[in-house]
Protein backbone atom coordinates (compact mmCIF):
# COMPACT_ATOMS: atom_id res chain seq x y z
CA UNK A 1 14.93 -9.47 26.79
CA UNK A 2 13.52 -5.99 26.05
CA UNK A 3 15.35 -4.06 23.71
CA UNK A 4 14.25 -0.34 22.56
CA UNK A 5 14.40 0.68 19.11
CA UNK A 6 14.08 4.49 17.90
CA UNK A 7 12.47 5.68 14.85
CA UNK A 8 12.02 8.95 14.01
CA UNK A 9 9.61 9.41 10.89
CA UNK A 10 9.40 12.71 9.24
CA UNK A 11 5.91 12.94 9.21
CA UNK A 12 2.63 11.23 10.63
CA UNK A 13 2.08 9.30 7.08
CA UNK A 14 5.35 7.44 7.85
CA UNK A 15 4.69 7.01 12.13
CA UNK A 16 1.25 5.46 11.07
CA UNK A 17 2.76 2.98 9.03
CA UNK A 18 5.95 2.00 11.19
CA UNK A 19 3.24 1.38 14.03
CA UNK A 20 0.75 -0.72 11.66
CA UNK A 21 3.81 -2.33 10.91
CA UNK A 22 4.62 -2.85 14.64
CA UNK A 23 0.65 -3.99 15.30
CA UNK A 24 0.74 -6.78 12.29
CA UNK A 25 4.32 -8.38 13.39
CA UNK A 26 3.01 -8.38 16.96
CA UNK A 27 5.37 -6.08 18.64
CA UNK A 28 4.40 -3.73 21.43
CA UNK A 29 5.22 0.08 19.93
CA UNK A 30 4.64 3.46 21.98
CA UNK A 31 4.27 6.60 20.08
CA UNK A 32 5.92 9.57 22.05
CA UNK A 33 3.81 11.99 22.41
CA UNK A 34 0.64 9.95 21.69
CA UNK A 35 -0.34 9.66 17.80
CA UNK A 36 -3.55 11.62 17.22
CA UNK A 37 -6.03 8.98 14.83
CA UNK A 38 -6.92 9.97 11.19
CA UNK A 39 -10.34 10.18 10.20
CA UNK A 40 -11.67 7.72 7.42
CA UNK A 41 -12.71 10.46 5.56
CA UNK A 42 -9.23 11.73 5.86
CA UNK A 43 -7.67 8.07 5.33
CA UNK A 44 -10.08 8.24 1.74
CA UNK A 45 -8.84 11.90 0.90
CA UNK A 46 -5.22 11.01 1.29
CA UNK A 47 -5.79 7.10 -0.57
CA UNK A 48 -7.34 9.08 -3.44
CA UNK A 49 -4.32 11.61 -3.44
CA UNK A 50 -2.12 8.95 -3.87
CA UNK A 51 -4.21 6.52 -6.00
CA UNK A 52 -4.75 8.64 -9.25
CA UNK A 53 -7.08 7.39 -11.85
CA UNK A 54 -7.52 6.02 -15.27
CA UNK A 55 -9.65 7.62 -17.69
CA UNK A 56 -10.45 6.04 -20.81
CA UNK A 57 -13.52 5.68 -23.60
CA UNK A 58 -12.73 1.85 -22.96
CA UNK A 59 -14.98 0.19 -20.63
CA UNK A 60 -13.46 -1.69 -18.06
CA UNK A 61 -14.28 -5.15 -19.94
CA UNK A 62 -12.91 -3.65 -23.47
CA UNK A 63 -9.71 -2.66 -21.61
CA UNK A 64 -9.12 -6.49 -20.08
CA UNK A 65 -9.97 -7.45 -23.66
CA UNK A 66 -7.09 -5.46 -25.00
CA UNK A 67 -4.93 -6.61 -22.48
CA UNK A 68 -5.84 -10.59 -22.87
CA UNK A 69 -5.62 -9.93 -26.50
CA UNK A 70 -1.90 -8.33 -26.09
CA UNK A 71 -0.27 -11.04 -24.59
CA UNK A 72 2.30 -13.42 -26.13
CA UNK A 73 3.02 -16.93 -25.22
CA UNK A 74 5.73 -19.01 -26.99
CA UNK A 75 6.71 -22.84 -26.38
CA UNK A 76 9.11 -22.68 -23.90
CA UNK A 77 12.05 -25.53 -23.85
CA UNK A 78 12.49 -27.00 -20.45
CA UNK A 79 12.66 -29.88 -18.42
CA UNK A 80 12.05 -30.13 -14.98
């Protein structure tokens, strides 16, 4: 049984992600007109965009210190 579903993103961030989607679960998805492919350099431009960044005098070990250090752990009550 074929059955046709329509999506209609609202831009080609959201089409490339319904048909990666599509391509992980398996299921066959045509693009109408064709989807053009993004560069890797424009795939890292548009990651970075949307990543941000942390800046911080901390190095990266002081700051997993701090955050080892931070946590709390109490006796918990329970039987299983």
């Amino acid at each position: 049984m074929t059955t046709t579903l329509v999506l209609e993103p609202t831009n080609d961030a959201d089409l490339h992600l319904l048909l990666s989607l599509a391509q992980r679960l398996g299921v066959k998805a045509t693009a109408s007109p064709p989807v053009t492919t993004v560069s890797e350099e424009e795939r890292r431009r548009r990651f970075l965009a949307l990543a941000g960044s942390w800046q911080s005098d901390e190095s990266g070990d002081e700051i997993n210190k701090m955050l080892m250090e931070s946590r709390h752990f109490r006796d918990r009550d329970v039987e299983l």
